[in-house]
C-alpha atoms as a PDB file:
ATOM      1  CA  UNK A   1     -35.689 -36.607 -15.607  1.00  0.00           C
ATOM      2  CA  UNK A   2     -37.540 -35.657 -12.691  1.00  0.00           C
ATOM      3  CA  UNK A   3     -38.982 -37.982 -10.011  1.00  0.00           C
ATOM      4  CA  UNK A   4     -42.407 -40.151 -10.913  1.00  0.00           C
ATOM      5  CA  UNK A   5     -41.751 -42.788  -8.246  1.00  0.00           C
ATOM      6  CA  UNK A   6     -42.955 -42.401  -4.487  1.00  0.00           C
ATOM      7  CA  UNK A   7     -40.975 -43.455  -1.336  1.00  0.00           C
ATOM      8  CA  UNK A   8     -43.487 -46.250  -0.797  1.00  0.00           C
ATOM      9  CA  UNK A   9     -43.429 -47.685  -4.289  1.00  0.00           C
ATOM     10  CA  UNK A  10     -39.518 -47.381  -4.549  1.00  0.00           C
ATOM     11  CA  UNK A  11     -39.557 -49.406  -1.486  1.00  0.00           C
ATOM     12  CA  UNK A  12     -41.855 -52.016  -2.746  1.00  0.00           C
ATOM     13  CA  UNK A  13     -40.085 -52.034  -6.373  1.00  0.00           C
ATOM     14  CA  UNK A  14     -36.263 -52.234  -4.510  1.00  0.00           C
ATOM     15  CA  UNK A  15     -37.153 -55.285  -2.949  1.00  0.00           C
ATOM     16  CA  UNK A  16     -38.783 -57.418  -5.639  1.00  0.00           C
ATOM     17  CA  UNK A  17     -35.817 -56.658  -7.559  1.00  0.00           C
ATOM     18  CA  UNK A  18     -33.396 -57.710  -5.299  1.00  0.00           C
ATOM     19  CA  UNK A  19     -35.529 -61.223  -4.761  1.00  0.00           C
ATOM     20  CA  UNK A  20     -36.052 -61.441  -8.645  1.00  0.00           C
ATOM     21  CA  UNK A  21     -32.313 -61.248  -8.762  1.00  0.00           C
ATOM     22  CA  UNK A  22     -31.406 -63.496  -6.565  1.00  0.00           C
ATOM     23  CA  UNK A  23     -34.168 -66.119  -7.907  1.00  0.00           C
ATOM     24  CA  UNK A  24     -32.836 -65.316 -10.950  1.00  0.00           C
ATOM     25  CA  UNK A  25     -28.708 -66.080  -9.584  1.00  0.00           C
ATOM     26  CA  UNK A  26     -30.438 -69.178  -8.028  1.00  0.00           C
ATOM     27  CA  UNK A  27     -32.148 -70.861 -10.845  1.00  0.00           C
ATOM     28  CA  UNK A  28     -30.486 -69.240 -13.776  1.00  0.00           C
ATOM     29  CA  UNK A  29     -32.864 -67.274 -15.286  1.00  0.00           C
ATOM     30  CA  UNK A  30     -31.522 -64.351 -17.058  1.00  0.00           C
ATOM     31  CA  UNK A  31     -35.488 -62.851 -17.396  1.00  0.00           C
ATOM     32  CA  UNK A  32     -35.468 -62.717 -13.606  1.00  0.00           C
ATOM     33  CA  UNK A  33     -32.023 -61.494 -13.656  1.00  0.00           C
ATOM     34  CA  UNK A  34     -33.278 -58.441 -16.078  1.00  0.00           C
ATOM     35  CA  UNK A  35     -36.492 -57.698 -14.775  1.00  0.00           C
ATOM     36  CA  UNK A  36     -35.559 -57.689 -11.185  1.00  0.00           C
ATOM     37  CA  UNK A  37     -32.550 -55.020 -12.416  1.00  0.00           C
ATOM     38  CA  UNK A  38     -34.714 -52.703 -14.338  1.00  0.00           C
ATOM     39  CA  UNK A  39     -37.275 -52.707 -10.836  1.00  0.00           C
ATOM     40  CA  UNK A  40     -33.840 -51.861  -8.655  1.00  0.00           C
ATOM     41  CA  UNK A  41     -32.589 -49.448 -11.168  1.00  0.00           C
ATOM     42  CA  UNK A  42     -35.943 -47.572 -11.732  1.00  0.00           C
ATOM     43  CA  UNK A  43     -36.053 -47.928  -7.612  1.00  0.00           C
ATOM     44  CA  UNK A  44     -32.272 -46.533  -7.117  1.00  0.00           C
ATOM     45  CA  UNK A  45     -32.709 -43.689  -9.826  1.00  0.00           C
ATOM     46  CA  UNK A  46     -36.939 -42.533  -9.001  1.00  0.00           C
ATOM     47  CA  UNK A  47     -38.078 -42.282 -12.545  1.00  0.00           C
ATOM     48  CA  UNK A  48     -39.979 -44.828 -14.805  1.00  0.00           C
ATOM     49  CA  UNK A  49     -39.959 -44.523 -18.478  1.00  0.00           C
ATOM     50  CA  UNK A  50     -43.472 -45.726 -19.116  1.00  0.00           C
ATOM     51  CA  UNK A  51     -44.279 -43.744 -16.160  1.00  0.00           C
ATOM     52  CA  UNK A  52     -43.173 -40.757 -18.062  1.00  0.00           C
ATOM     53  CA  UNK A  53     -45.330 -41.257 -21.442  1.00  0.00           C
ATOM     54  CA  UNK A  54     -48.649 -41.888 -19.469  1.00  0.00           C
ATOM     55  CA  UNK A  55     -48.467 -39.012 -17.446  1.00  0.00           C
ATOM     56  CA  UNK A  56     -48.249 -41.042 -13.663  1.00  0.00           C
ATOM     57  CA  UNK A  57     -46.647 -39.615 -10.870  1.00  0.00           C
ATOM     58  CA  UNK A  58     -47.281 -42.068  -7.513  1.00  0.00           C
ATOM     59  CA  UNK A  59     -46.523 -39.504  -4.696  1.00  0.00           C
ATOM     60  CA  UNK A  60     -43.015 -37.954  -5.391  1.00  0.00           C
ATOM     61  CA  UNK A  61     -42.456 -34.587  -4.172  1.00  0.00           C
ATOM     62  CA  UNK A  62     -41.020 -32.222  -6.531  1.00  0.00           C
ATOM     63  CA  UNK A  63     -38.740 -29.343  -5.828  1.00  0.00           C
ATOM     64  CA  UNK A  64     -41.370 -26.961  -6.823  1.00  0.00           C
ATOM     65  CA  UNK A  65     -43.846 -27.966  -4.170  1.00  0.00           C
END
């Protein structure tokens, strides 16, 4: 896996996880609960799956570069 996500997006996706989450702990809703952990986890870790298939890349800097 190599790194699809920019700084500025990871940012953006870290913290409407963490407020789906706790929306989510707050009015139990396990969908918030889910989402809000796949946008922290795809945040945390730099890579998005459908990211991937379609051939985006939002600004990370590869190695290679």
């Amino acid at each position: 896996m190599t790194c699809n996500i920019g700084k500025t997006e990871r940012i953006v996706r870290g913290v409407v996880g963490i407020i789906a989450i706790a929306w989510g702990i707050m009015n139990g809703s396990i969908i918030a609960d889910v989402i809000g952990g796949v946008l922290l986890l795809t945040a945390i870790i730099g890579w998005c799956p459908p990211y991937a298939l379609l051939g985006i890349n939002t600004g990370c800097k590869t190695k290679n570069n």
